[in-house]
PDB file of N, CA and C in Angstrom:
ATOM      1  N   UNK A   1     -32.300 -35.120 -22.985  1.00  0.00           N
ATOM      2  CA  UNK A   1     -32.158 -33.679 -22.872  1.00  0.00           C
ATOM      3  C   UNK A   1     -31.361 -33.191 -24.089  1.00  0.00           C
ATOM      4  N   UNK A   2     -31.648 -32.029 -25.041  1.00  0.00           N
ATOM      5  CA  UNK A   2     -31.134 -31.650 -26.141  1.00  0.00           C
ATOM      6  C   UNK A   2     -29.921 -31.217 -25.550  1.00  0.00           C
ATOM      7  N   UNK A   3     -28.599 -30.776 -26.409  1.00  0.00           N
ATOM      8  CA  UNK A   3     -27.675 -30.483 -26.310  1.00  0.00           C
ATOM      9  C   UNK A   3     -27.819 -28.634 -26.411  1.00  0.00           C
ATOM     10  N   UNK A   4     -27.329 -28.285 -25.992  1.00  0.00           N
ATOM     11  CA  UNK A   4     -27.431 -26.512 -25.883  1.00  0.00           C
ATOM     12  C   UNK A   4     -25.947 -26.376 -27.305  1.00  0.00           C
ATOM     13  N   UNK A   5     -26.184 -25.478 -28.247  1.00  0.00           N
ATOM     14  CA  UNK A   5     -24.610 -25.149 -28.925  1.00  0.00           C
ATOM     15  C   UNK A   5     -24.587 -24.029 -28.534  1.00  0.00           C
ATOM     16  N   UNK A   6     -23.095 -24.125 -28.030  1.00  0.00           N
ATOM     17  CA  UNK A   6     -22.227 -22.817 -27.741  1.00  0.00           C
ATOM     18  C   UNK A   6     -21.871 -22.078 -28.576  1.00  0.00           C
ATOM     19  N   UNK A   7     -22.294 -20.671 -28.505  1.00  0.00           N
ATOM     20  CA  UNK A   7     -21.480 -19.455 -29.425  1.00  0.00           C
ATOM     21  C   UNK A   7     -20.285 -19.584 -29.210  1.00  0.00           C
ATOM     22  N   UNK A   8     -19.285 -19.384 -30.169  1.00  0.00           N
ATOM     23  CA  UNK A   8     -17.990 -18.968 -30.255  1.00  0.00           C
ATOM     24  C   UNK A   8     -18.033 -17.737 -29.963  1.00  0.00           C
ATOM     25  N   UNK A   9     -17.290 -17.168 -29.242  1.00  0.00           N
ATOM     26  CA  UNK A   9     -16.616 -15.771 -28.454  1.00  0.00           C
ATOM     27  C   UNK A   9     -16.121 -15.500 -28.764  1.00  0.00           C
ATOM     28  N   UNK A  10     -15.805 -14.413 -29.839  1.00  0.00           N
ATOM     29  CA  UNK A  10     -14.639 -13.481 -30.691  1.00  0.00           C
ATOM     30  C   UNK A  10     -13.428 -13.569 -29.185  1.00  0.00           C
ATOM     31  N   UNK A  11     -12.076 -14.041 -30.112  1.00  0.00           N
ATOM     32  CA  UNK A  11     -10.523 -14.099 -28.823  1.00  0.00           C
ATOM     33  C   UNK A  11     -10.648 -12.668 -28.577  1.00  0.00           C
ATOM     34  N   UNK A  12     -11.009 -11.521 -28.896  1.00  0.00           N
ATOM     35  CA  UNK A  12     -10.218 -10.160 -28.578  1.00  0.00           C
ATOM     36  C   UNK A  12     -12.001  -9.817 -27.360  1.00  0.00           C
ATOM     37  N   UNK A  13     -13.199 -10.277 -27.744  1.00  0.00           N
ATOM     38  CA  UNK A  13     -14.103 -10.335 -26.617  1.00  0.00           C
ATOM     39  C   UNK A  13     -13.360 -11.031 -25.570  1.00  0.00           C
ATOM     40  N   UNK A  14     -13.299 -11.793 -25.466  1.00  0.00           N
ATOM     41  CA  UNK A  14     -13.167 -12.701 -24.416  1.00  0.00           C
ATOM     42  C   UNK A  14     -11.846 -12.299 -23.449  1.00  0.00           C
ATOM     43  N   UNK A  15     -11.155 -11.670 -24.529  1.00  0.00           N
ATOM     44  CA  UNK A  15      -9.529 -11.372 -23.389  1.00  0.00           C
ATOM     45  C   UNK A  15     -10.298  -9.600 -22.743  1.00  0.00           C
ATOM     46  N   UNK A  16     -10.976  -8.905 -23.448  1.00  0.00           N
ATOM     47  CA  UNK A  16     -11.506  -7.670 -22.550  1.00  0.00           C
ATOM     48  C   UNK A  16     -12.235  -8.079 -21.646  1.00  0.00           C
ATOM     49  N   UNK A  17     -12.862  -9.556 -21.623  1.00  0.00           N
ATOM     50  CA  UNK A  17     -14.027  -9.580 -20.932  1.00  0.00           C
ATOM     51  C   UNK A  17     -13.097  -9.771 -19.422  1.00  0.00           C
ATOM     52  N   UNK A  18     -12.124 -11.007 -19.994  1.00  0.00           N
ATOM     53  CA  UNK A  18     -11.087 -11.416 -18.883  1.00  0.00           C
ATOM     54  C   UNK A  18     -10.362 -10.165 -18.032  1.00  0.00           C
ATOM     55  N   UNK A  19      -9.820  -9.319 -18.950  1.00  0.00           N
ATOM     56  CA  UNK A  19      -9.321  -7.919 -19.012  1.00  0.00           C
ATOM     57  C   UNK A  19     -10.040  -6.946 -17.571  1.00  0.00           C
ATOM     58  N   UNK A  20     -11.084  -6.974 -17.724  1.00  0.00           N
ATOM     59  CA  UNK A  20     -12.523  -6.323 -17.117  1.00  0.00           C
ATOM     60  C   UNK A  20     -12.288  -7.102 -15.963  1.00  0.00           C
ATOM     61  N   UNK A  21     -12.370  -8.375 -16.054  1.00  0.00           N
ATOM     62  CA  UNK A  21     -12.975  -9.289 -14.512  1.00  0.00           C
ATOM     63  C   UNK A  21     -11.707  -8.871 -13.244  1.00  0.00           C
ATOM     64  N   UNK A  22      -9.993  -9.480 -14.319  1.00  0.00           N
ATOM     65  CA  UNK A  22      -8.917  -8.808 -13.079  1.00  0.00           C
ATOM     66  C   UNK A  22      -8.705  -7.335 -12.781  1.00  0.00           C
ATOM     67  N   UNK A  23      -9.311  -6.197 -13.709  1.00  0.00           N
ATOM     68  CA  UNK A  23      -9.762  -5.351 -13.032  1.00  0.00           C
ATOM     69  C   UNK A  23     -10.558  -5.112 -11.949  1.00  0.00           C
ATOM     70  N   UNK A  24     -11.698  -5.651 -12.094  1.00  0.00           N
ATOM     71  CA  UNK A  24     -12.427  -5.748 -10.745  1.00  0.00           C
ATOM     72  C   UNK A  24     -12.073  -6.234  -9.537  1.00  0.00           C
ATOM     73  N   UNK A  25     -10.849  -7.362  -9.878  1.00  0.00           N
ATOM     74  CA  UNK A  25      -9.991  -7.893  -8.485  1.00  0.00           C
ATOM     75  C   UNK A  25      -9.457  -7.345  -8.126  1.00  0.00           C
ATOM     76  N   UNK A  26      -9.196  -6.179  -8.612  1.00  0.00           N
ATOM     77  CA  UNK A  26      -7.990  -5.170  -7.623  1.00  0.00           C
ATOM     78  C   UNK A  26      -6.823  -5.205  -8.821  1.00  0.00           C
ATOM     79  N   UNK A  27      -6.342  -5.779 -10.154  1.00  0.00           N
ATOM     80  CA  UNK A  27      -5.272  -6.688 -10.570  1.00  0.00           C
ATOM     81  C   UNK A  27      -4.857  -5.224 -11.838  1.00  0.00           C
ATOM     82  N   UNK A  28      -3.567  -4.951 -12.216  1.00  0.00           N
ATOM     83  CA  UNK A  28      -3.818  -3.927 -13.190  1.00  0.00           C
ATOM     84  C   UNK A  28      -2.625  -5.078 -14.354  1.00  0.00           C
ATOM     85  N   UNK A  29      -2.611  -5.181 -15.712  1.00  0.00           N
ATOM     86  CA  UNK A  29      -1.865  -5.389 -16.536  1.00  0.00           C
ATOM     87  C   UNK A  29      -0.105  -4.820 -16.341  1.00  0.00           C
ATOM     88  N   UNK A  30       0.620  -5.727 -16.254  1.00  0.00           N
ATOM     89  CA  UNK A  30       1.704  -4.980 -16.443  1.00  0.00           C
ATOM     90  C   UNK A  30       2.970  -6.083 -17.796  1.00  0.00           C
ATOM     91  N   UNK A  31       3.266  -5.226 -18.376  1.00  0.00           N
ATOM     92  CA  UNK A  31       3.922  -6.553 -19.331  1.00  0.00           C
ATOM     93  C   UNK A  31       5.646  -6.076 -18.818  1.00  0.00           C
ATOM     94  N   UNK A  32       6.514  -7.147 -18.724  1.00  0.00           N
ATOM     95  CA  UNK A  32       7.740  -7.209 -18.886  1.00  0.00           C
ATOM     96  C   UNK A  32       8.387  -7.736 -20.189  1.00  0.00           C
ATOM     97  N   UNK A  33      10.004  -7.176 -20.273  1.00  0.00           N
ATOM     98  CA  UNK A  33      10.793  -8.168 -20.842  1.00  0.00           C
ATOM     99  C   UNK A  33      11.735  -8.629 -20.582  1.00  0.00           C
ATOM    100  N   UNK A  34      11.873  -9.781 -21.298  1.00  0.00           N
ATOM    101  CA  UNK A  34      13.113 -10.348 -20.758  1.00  0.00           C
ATOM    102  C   UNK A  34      14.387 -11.227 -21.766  1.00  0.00           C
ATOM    103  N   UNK A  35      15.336 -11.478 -21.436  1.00  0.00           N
ATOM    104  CA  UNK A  35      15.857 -11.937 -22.395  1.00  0.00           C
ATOM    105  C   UNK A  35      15.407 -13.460 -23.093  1.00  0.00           C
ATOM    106  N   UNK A  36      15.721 -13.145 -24.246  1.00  0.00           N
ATOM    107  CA  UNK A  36      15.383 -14.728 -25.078  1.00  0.00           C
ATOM    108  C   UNK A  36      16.479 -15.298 -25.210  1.00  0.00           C
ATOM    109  N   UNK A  37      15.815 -16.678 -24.263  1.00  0.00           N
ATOM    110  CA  UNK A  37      16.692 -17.293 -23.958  1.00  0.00           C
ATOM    111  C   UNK A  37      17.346 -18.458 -25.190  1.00  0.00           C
ATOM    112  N   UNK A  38      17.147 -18.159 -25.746  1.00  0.00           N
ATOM    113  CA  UNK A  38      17.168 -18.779 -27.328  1.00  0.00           C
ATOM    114  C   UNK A  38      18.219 -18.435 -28.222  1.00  0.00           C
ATOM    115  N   UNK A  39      18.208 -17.070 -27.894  1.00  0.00           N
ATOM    116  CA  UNK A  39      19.101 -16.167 -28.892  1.00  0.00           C
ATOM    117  C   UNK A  39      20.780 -16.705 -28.809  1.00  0.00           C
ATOM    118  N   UNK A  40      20.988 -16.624 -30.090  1.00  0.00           N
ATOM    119  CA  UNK A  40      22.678 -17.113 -30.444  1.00  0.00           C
ATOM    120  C   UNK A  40      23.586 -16.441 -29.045  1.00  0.00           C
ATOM    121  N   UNK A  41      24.507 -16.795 -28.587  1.00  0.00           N
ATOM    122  CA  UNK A  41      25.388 -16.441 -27.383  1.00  0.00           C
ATOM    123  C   UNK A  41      24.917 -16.684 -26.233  1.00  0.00           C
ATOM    124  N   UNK A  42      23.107 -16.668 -25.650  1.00  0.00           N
ATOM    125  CA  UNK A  42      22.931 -16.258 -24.353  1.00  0.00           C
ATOM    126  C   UNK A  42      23.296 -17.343 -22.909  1.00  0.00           C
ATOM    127  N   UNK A  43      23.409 -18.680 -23.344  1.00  0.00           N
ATOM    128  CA  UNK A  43      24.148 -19.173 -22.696  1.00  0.00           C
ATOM    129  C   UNK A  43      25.862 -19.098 -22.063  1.00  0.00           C
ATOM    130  N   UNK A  44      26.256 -18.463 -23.346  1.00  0.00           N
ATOM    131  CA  UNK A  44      27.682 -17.987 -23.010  1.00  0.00           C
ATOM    132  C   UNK A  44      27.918 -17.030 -22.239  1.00  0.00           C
ATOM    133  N   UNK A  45      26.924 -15.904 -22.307  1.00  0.00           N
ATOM    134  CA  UNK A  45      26.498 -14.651 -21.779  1.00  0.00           C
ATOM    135  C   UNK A  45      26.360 -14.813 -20.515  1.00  0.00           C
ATOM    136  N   UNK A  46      25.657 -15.930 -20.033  1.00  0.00           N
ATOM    137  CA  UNK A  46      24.866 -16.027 -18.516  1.00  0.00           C
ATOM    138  C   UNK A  46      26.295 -16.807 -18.053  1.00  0.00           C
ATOM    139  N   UNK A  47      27.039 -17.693 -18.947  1.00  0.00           N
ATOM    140  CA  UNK A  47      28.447 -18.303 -18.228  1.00  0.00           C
ATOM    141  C   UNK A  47      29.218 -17.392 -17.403  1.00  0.00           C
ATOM    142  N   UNK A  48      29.515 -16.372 -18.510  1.00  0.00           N
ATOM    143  CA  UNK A  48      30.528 -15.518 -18.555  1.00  0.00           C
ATOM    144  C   UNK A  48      30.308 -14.479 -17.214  1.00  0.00           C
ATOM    145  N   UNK A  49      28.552 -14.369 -16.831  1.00  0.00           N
ATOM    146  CA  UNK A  49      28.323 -13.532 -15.549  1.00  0.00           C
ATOM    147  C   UNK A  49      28.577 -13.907 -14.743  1.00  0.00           C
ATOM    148  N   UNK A  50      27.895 -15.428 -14.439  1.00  0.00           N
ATOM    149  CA  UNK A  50      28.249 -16.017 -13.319  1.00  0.00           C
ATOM    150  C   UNK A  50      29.287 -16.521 -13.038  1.00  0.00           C
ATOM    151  N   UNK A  51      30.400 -16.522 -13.921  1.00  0.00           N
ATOM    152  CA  UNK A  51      31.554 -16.822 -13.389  1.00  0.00           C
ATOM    153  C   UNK A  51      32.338 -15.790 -12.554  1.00  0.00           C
ATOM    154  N   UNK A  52      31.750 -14.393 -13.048  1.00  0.00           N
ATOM    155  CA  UNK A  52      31.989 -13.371 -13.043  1.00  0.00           C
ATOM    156  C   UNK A  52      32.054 -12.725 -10.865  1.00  0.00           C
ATOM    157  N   UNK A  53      30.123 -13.297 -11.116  1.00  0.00           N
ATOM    158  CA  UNK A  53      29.964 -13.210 -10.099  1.00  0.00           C
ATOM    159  C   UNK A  53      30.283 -14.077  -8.589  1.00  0.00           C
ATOM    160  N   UNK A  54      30.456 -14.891  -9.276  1.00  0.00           N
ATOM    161  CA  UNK A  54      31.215 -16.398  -8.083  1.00  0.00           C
ATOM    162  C   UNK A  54      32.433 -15.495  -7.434  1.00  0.00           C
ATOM    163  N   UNK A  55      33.404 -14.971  -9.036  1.00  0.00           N
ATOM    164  CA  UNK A  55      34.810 -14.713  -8.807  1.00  0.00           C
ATOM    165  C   UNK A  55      34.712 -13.008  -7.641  1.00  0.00           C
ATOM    166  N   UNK A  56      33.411 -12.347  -7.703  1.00  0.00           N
ATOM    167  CA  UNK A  56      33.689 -11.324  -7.214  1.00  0.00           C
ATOM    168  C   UNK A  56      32.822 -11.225  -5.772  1.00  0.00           C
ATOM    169  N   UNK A  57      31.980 -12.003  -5.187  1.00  0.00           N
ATOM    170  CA  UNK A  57      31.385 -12.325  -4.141  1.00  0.00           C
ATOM    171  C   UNK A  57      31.906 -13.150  -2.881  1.00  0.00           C
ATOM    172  N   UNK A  58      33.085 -12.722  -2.717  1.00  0.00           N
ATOM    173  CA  UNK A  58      34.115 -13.420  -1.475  1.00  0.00           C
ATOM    174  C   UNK A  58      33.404 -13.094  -0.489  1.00  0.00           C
ATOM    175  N   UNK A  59      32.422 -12.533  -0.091  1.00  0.00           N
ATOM    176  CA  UNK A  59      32.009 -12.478   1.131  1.00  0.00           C
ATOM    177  C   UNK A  59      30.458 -13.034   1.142  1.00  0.00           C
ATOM    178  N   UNK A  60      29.948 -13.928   0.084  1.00  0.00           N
ATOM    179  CA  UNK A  60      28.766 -14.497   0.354  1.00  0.00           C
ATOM    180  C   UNK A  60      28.667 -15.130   1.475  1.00  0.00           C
ATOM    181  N   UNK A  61      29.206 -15.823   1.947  1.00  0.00           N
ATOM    182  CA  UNK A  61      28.535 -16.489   3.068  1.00  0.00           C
ATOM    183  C   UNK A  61      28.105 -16.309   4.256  1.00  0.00           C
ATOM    184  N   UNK A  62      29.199 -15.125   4.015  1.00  0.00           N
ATOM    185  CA  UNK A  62      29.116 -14.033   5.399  1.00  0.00           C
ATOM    186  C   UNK A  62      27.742 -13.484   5.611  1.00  0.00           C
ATOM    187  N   UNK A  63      27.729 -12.734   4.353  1.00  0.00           N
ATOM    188  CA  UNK A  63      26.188 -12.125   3.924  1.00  0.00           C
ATOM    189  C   UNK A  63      25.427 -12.700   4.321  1.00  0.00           C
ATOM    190  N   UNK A  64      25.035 -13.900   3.581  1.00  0.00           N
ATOM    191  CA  UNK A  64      23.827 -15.035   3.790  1.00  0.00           C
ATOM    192  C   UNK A  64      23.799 -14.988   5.389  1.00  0.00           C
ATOM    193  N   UNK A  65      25.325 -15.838   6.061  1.00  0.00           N
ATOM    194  CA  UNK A  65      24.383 -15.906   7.292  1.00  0.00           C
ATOM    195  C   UNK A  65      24.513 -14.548   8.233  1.00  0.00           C
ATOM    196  N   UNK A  66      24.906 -13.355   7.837  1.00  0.00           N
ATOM    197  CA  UNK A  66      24.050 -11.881   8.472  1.00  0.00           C
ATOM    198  C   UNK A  66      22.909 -11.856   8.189  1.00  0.00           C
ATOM    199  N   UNK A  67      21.684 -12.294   7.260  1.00  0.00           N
ATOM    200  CA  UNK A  67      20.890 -12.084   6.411  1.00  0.00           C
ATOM    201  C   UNK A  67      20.305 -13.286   7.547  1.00  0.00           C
ATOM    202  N   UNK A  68      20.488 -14.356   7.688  1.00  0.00           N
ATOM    203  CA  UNK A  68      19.787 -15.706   8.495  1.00  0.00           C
ATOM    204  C   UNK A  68      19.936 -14.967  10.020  1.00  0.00           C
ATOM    205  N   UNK A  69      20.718 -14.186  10.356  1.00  0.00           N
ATOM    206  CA  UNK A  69      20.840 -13.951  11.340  1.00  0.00           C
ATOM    207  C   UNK A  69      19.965 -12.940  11.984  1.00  0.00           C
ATOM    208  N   UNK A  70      20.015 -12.202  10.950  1.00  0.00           N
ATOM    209  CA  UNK A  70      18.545 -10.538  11.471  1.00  0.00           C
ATOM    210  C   UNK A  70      17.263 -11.063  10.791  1.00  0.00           C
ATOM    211  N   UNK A  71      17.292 -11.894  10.248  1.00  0.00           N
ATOM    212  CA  UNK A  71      16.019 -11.688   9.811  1.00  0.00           C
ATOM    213  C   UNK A  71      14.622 -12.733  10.354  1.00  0.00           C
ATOM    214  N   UNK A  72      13.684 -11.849  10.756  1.00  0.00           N
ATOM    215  CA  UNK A  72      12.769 -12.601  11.998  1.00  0.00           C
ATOM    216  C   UNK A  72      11.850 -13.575  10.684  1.00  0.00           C
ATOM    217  N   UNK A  73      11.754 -14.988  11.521  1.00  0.00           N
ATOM    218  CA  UNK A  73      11.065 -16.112  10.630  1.00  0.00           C
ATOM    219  C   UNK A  73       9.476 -15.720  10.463  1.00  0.00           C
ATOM    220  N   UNK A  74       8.406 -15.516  10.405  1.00  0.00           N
ATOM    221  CA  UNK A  74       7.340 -15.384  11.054  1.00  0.00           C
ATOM    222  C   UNK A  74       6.780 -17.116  11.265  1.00  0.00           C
ATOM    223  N   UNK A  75       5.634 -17.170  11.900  1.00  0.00           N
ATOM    224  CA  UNK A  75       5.609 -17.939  12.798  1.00  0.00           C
ATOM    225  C   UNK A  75       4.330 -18.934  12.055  1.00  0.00           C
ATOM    226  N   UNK A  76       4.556 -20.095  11.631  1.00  0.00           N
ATOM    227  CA  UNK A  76       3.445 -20.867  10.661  1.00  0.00           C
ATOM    228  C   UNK A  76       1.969 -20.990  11.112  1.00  0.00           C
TER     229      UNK A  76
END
């Protein structure tokens, strides 16, 4: 049986085509940002919060289990 060759698909066809299809699923594009996690300081940055936040959340546990406590499981 001969081999069939495949056209190459221009990338900017192929992402409208993709584009088009999760439209039809119901799906709309949405882009975020976020920090880069790369960038000079941001580890120090995320230290410096969460230490932040440890030091100012004296009543987590409480929370959590009010939160375990009202809230209905649903059923597997």
């Amino acid at each position: 049986m001969p081999r069939r060759i495949k056209r190459s698909v221009p990338p900017a066809k192929r992402m409208a085509s993709y584009r088009q299809r999760m439209r039809l699923a119901g799906l709309r594009p949405v882009q975020i940002w976020v920090p880069d996690a790369r960038a000079p300081g941001f580890a120090e940055k995320c230290r410096r919060q969460a230490l932040a936040i440890a030091a100012s959340d004296l009543a987590g546990d409480d929370i959590m289990r009010f939160v375990a406590d009202v809230y209905e499981w649903p059923e597997p």
